[in-house]
C-alpha atoms as a PDB file:
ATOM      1  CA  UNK A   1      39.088  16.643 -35.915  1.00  0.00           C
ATOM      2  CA  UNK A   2      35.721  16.010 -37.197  1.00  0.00           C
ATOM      3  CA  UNK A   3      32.868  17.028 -34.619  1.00  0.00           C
ATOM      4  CA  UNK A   4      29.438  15.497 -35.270  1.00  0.00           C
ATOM      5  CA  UNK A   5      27.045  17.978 -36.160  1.00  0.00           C
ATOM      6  CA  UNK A   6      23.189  18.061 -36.566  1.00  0.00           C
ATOM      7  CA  UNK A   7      21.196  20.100 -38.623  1.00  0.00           C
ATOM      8  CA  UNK A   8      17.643  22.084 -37.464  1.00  0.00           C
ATOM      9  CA  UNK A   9      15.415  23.826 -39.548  1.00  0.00           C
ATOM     10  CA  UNK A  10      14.332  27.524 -38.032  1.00  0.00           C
ATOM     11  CA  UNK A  11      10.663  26.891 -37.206  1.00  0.00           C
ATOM     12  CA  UNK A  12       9.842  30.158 -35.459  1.00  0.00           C
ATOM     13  CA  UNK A  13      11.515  33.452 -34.734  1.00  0.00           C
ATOM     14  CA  UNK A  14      10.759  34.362 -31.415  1.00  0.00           C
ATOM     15  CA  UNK A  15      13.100  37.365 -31.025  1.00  0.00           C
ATOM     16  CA  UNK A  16      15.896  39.621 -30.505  1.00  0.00           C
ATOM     17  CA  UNK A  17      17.258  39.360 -27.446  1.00  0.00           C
ATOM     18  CA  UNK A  18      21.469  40.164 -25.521  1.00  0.00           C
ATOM     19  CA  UNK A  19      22.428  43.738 -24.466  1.00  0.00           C
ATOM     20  CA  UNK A  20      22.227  44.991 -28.294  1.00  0.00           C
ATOM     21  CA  UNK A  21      20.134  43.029 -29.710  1.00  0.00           C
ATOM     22  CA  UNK A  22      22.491  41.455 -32.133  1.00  0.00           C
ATOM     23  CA  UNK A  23      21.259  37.987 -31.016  1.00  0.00           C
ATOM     24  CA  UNK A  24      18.080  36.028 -32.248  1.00  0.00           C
ATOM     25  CA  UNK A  25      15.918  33.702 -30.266  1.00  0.00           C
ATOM     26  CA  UNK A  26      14.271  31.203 -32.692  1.00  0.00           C
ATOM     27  CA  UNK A  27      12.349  27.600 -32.391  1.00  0.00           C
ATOM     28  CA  UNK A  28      14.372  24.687 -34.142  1.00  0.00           C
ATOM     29  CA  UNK A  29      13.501  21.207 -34.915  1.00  0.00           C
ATOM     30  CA  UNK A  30      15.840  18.589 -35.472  1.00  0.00           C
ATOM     31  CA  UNK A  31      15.969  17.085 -38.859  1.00  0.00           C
ATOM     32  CA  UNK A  32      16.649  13.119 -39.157  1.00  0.00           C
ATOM     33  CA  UNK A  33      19.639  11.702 -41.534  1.00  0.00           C
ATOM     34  CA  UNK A  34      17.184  11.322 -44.417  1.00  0.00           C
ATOM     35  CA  UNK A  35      16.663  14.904 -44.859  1.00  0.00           C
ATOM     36  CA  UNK A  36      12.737  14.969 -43.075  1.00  0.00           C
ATOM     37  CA  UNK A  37      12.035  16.613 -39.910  1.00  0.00           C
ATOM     38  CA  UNK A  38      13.186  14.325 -36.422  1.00  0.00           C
ATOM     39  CA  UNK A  39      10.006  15.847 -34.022  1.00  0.00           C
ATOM     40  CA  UNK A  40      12.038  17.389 -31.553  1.00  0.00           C
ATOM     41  CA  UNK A  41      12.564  20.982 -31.505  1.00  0.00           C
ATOM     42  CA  UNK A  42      14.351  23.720 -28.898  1.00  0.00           C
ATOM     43  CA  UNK A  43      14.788  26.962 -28.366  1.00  0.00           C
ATOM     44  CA  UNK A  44      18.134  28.570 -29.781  1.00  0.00           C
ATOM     45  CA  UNK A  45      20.415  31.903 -29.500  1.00  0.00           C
ATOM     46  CA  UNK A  46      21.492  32.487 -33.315  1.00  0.00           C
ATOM     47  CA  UNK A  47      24.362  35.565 -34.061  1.00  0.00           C
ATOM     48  CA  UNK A  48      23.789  36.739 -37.261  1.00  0.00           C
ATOM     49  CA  UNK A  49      21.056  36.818 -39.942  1.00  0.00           C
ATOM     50  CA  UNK A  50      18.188  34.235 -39.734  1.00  0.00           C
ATOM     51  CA  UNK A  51      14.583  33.559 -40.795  1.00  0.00           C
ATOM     52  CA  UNK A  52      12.215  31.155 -41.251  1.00  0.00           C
ATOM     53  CA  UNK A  53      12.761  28.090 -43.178  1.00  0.00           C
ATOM     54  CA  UNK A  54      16.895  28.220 -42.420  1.00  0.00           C
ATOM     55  CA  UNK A  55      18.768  25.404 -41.631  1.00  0.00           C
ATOM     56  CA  UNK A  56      21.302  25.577 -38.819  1.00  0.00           C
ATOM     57  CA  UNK A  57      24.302  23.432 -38.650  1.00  0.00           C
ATOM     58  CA  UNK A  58      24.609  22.868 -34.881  1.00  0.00           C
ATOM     59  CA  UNK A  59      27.349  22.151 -33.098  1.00  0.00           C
ATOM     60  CA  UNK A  60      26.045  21.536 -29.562  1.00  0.00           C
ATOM     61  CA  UNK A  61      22.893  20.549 -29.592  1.00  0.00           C
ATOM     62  CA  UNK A  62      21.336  19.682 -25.874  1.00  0.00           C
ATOM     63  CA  UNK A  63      21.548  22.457 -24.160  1.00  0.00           C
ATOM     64  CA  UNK A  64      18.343  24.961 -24.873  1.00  0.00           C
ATOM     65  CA  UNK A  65      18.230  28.404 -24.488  1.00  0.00           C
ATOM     66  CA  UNK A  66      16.752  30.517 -21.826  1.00  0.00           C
ATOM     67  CA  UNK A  67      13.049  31.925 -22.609  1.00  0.00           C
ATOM     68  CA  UNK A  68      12.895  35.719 -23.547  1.00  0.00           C
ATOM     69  CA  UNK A  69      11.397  37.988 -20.998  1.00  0.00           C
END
């Protein structure tokens, strides 16, 4: 089963956020089929390592994340 995917390039950290803080809130913008940047760009929960400049393989990409607090 192949999903479609998209990719986003990590724009912004904006910070750590969940009951740990083992999840990242960061500022992605799409990227178009050529490889260049699409314009849009949403707010994201990433688990893991992540820093500016990273591209994300997203799965599910229309829902946006909540704003920290």
């Amino acid at each position: 089963m192949d999903q479609p995917v998209k990719l986003a390039k990590v724009n912004r950290v904006l910070g750590r956020t969940g009951n740990t803080g083992n999840v990242t809130q960061v500022r992605v913008e799409f990227m178009d089929a050529e490889g260049g940047m699409g314009g849009r760009s949403i707010v994201r929960n990433v688990k893991g390592p992540v820093r500016e400049g990273d591209i994300l393989c997203l799965l599910e990409w229309e829902r946006e994340a909540r704003r920290l607090r």
